[in-house]
PDB file of N, CA and C in Angstrom:
ATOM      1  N   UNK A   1      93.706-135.170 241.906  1.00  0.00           N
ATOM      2  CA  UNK A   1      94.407-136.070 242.808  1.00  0.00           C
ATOM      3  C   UNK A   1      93.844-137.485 242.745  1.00  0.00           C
ATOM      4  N   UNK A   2      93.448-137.720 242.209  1.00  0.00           N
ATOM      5  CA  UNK A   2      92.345-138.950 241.829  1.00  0.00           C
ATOM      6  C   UNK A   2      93.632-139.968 241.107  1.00  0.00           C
ATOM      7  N   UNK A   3      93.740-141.008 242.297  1.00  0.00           N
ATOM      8  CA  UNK A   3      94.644-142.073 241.267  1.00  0.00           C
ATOM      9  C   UNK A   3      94.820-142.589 240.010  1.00  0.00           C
ATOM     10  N   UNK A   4      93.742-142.526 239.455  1.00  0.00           N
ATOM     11  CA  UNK A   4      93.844-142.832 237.615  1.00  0.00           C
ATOM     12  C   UNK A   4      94.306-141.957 237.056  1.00  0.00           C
ATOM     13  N   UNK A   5      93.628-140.722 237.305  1.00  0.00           N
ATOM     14  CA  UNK A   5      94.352-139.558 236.222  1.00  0.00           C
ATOM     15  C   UNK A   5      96.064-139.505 236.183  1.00  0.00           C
ATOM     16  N   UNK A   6      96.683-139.853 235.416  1.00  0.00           N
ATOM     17  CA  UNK A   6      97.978-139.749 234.928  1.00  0.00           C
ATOM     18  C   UNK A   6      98.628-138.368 234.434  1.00  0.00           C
ATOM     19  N   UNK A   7      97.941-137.346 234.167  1.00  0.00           N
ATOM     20  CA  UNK A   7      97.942-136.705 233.052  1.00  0.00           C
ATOM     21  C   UNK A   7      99.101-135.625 234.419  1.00  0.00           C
ATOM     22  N   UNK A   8      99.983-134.723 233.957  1.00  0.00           N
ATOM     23  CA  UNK A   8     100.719-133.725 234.834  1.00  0.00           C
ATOM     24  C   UNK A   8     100.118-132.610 234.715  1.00  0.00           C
ATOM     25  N   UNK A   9      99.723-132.276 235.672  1.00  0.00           N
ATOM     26  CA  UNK A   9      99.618-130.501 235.573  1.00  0.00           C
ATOM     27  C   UNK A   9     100.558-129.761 236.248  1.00  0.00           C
ATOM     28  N   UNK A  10     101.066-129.733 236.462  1.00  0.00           N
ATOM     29  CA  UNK A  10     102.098-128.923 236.995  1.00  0.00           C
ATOM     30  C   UNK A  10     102.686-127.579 236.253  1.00  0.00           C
ATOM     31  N   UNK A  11     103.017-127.876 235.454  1.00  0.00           N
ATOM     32  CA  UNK A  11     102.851-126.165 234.652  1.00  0.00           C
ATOM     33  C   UNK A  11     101.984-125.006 235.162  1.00  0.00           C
ATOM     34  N   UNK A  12     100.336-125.752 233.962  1.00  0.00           N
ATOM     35  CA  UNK A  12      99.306-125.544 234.698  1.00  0.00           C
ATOM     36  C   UNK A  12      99.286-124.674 235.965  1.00  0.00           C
ATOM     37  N   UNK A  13      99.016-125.541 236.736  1.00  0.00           N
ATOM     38  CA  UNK A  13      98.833-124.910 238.630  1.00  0.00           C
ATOM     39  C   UNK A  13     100.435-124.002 238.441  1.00  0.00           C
ATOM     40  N   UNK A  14     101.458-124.236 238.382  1.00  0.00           N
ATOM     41  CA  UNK A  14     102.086-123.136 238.228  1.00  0.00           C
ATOM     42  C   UNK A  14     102.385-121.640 237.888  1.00  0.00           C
ATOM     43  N   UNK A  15     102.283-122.087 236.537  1.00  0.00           N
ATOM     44  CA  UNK A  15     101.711-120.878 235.928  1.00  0.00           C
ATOM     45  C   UNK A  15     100.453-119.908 235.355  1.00  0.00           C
ATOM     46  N   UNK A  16      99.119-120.823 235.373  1.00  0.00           N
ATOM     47  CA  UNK A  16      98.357-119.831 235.188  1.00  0.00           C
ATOM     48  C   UNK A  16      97.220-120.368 236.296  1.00  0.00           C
ATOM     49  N   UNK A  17      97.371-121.193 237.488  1.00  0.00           N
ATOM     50  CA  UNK A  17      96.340-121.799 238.464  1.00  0.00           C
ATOM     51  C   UNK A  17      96.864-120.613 239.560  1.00  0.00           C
ATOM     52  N   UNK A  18      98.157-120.171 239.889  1.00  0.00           N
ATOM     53  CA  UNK A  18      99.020-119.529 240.778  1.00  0.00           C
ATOM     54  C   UNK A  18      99.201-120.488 241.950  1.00  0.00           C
ATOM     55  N   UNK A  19      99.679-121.692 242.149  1.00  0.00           N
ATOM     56  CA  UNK A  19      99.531-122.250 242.994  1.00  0.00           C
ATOM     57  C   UNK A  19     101.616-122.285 243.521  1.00  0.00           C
ATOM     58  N   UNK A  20     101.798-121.687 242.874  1.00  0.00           N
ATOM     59  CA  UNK A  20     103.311-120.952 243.197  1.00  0.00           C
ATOM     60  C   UNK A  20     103.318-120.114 244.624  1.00  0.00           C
ATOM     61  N   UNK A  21     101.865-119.190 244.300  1.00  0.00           N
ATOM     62  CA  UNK A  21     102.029-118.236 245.356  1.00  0.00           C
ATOM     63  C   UNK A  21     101.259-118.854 246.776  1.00  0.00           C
ATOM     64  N   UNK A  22     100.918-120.124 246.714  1.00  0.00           N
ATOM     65  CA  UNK A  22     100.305-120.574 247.542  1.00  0.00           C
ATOM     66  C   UNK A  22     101.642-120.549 249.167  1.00  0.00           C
ATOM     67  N   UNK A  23     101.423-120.037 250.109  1.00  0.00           N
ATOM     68  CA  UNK A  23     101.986-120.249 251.181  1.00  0.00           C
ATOM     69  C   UNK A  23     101.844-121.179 252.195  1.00  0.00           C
ATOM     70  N   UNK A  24     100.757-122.034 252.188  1.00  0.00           N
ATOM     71  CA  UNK A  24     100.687-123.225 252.847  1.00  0.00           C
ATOM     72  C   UNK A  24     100.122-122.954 254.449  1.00  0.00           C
ATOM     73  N   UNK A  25      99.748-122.116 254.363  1.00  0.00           N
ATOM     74  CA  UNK A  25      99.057-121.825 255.882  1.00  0.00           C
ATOM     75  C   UNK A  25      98.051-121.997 256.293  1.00  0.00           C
ATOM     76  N   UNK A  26      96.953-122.639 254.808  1.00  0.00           N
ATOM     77  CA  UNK A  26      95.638-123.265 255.176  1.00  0.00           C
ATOM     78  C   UNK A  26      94.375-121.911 255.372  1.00  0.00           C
ATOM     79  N   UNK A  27      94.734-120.816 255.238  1.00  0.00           N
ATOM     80  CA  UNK A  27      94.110-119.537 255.036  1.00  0.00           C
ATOM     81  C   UNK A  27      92.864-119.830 253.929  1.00  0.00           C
ATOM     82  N   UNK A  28      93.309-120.536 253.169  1.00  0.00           N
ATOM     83  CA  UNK A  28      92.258-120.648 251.883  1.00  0.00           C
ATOM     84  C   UNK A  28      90.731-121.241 252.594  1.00  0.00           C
ATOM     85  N   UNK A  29      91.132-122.492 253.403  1.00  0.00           N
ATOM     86  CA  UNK A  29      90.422-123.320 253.702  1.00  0.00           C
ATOM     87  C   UNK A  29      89.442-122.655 255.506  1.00  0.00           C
ATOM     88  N   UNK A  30      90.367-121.871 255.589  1.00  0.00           N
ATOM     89  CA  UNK A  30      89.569-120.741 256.390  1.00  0.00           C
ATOM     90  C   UNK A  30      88.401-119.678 255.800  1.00  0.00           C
ATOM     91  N   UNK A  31      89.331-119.121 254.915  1.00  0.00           N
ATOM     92  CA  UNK A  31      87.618-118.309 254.577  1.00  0.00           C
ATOM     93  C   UNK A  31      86.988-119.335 253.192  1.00  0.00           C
ATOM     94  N   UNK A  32      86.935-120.256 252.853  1.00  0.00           N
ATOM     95  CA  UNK A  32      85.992-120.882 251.805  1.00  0.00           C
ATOM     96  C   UNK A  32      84.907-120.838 252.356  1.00  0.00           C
ATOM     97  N   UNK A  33      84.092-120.206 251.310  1.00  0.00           N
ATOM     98  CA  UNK A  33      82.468-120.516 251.541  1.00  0.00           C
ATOM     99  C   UNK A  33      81.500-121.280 251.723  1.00  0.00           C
ATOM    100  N   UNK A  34      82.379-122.919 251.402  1.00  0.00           N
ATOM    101  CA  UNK A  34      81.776-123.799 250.598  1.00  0.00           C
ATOM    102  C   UNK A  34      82.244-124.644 252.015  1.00  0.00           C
ATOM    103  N   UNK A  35      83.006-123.964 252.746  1.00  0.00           N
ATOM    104  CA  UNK A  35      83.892-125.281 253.968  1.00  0.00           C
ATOM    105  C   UNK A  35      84.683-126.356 253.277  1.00  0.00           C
ATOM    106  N   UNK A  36      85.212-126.209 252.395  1.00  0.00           N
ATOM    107  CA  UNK A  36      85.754-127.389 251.983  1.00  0.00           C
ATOM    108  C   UNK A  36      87.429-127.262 252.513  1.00  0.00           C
ATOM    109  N   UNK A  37      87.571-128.507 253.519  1.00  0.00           N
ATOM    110  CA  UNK A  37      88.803-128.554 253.876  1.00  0.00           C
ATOM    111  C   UNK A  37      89.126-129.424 252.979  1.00  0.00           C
ATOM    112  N   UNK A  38      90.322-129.336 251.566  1.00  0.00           N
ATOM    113  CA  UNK A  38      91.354-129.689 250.848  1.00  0.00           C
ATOM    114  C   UNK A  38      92.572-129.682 251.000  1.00  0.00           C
ATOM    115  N   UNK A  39      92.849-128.639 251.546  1.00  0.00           N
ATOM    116  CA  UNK A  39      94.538-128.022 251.698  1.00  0.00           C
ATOM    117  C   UNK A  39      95.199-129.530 252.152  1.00  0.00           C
ATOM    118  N   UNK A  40      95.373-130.524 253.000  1.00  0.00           N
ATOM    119  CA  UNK A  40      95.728-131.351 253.184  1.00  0.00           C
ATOM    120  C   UNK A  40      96.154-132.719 252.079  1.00  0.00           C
ATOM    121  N   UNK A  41      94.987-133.047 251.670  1.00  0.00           N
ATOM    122  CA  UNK A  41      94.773-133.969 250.633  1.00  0.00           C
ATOM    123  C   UNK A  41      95.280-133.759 249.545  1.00  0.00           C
ATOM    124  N   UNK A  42      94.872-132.414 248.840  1.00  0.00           N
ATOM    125  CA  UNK A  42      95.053-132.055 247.909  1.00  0.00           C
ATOM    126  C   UNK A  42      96.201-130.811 247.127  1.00  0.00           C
ATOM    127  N   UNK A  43      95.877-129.633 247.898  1.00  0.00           N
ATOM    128  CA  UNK A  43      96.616-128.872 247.671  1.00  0.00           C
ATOM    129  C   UNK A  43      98.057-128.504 247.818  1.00  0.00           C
ATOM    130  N   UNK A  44      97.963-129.117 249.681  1.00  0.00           N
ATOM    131  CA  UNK A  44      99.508-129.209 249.443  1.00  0.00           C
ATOM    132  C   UNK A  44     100.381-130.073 248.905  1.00  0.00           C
ATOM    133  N   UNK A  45      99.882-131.359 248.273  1.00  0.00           N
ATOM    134  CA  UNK A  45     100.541-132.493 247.753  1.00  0.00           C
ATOM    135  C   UNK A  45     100.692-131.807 246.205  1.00  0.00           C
ATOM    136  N   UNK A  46     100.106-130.957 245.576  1.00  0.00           N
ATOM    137  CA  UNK A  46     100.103-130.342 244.474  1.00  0.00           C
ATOM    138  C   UNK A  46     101.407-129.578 244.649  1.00  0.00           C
ATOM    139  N   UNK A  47     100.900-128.385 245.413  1.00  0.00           N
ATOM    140  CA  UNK A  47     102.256-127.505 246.192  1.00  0.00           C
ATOM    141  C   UNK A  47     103.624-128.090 245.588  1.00  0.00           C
ATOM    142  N   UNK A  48     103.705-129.463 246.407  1.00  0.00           N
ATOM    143  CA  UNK A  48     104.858-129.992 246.764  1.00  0.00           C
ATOM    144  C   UNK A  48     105.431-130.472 244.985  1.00  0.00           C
ATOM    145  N   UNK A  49     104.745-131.136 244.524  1.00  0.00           N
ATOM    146  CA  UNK A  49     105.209-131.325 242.951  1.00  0.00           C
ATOM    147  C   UNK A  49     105.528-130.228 242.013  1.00  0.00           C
ATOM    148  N   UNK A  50     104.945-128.888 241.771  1.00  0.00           N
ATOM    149  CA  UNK A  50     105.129-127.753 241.914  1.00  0.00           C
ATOM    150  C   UNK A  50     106.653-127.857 241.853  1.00  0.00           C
ATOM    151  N   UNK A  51     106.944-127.814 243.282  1.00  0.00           N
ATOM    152  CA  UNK A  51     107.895-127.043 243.822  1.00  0.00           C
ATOM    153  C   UNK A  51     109.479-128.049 243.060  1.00  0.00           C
ATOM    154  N   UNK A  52     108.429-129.834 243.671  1.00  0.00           N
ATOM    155  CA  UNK A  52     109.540-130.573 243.035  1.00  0.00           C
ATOM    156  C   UNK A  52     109.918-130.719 241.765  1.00  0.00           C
ATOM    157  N   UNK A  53     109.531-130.024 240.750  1.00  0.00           N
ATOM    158  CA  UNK A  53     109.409-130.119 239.100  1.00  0.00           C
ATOM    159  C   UNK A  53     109.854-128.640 238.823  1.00  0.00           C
ATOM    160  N   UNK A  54     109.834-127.346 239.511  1.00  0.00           N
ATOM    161  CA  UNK A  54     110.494-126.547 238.845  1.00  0.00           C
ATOM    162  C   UNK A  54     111.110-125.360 239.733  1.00  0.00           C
ATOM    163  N   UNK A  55     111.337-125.806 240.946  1.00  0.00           N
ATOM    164  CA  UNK A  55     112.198-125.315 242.165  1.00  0.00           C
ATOM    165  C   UNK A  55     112.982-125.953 242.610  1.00  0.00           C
ATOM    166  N   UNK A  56     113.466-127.074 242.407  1.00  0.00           N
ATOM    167  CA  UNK A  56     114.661-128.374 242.878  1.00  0.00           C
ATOM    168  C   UNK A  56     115.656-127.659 242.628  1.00  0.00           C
ATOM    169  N   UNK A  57     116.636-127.372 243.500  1.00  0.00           N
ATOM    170  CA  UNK A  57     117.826-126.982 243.097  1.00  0.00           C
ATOM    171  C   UNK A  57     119.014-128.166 242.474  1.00  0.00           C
ATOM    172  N   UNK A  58     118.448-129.306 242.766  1.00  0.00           N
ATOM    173  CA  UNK A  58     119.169-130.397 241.885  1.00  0.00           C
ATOM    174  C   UNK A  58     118.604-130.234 240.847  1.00  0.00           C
ATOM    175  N   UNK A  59     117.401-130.527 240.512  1.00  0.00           N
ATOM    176  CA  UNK A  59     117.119-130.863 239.074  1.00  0.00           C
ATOM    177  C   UNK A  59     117.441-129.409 238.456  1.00  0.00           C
ATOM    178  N   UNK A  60     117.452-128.136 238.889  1.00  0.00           N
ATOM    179  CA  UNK A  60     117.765-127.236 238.298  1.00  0.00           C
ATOM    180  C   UNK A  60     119.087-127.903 237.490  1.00  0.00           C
ATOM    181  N   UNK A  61     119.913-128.011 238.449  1.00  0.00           N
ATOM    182  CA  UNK A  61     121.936-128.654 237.765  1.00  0.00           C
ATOM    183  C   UNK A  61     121.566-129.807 236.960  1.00  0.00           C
ATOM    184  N   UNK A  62     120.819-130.131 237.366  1.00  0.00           N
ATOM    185  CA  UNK A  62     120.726-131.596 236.091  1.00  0.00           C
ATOM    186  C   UNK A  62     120.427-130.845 234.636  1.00  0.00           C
ATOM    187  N   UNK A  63     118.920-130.479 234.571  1.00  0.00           N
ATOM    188  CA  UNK A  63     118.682-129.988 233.326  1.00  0.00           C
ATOM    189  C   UNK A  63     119.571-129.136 232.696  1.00  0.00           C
ATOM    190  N   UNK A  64     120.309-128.173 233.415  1.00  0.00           N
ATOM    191  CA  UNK A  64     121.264-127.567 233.091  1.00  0.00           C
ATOM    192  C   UNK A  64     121.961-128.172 231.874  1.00  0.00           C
ATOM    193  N   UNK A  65     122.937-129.255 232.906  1.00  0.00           N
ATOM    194  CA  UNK A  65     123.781-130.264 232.203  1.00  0.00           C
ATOM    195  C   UNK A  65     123.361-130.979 231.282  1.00  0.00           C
ATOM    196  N   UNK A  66     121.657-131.565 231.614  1.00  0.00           N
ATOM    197  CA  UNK A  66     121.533-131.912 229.760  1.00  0.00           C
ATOM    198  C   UNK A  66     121.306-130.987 228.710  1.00  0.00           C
ATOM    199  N   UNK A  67     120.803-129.767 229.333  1.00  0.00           N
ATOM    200  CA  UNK A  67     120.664-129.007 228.139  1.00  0.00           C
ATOM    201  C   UNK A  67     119.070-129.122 227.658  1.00  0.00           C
ATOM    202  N   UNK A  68     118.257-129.375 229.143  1.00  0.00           N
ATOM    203  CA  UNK A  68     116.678-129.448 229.101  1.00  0.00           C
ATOM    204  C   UNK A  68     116.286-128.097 229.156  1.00  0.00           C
TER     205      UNK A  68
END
């Protein structure tokens, strides 16, 4: 989440991070060992790109139509 890095992961955290199955209830940040509250900052803003890059039901019809 670091403003310079450019690079997308989204696949990535998708498919082999599992951040698909993430439910957003902040559970993680409950039992961490380490106390690290992220879920806010980080995770769910991940979540959300995720979701917007290969759950959009628009961009689903778009790519469709180009043939992505």
């Amino acid at each position: 989440m670091h403003p310079l890095d450019t690079h997308s992961r989204t696949e990535l955290l998708r498919a082999r991070a599992g951040l698909g199955f993430c439910n957003i209830t902040k559970c993680c940040t409950e039992v961490c060992p380490e106390h690290i509250k992220i879920t806010d900052n980080a995770i769910i803003p991940l979540k959300e790109r995720v979701v917007d890059a290969h759950y959009d039901p628009v961009l689903w019809v778009v790519r469709k139509l180009r043939g992505r």
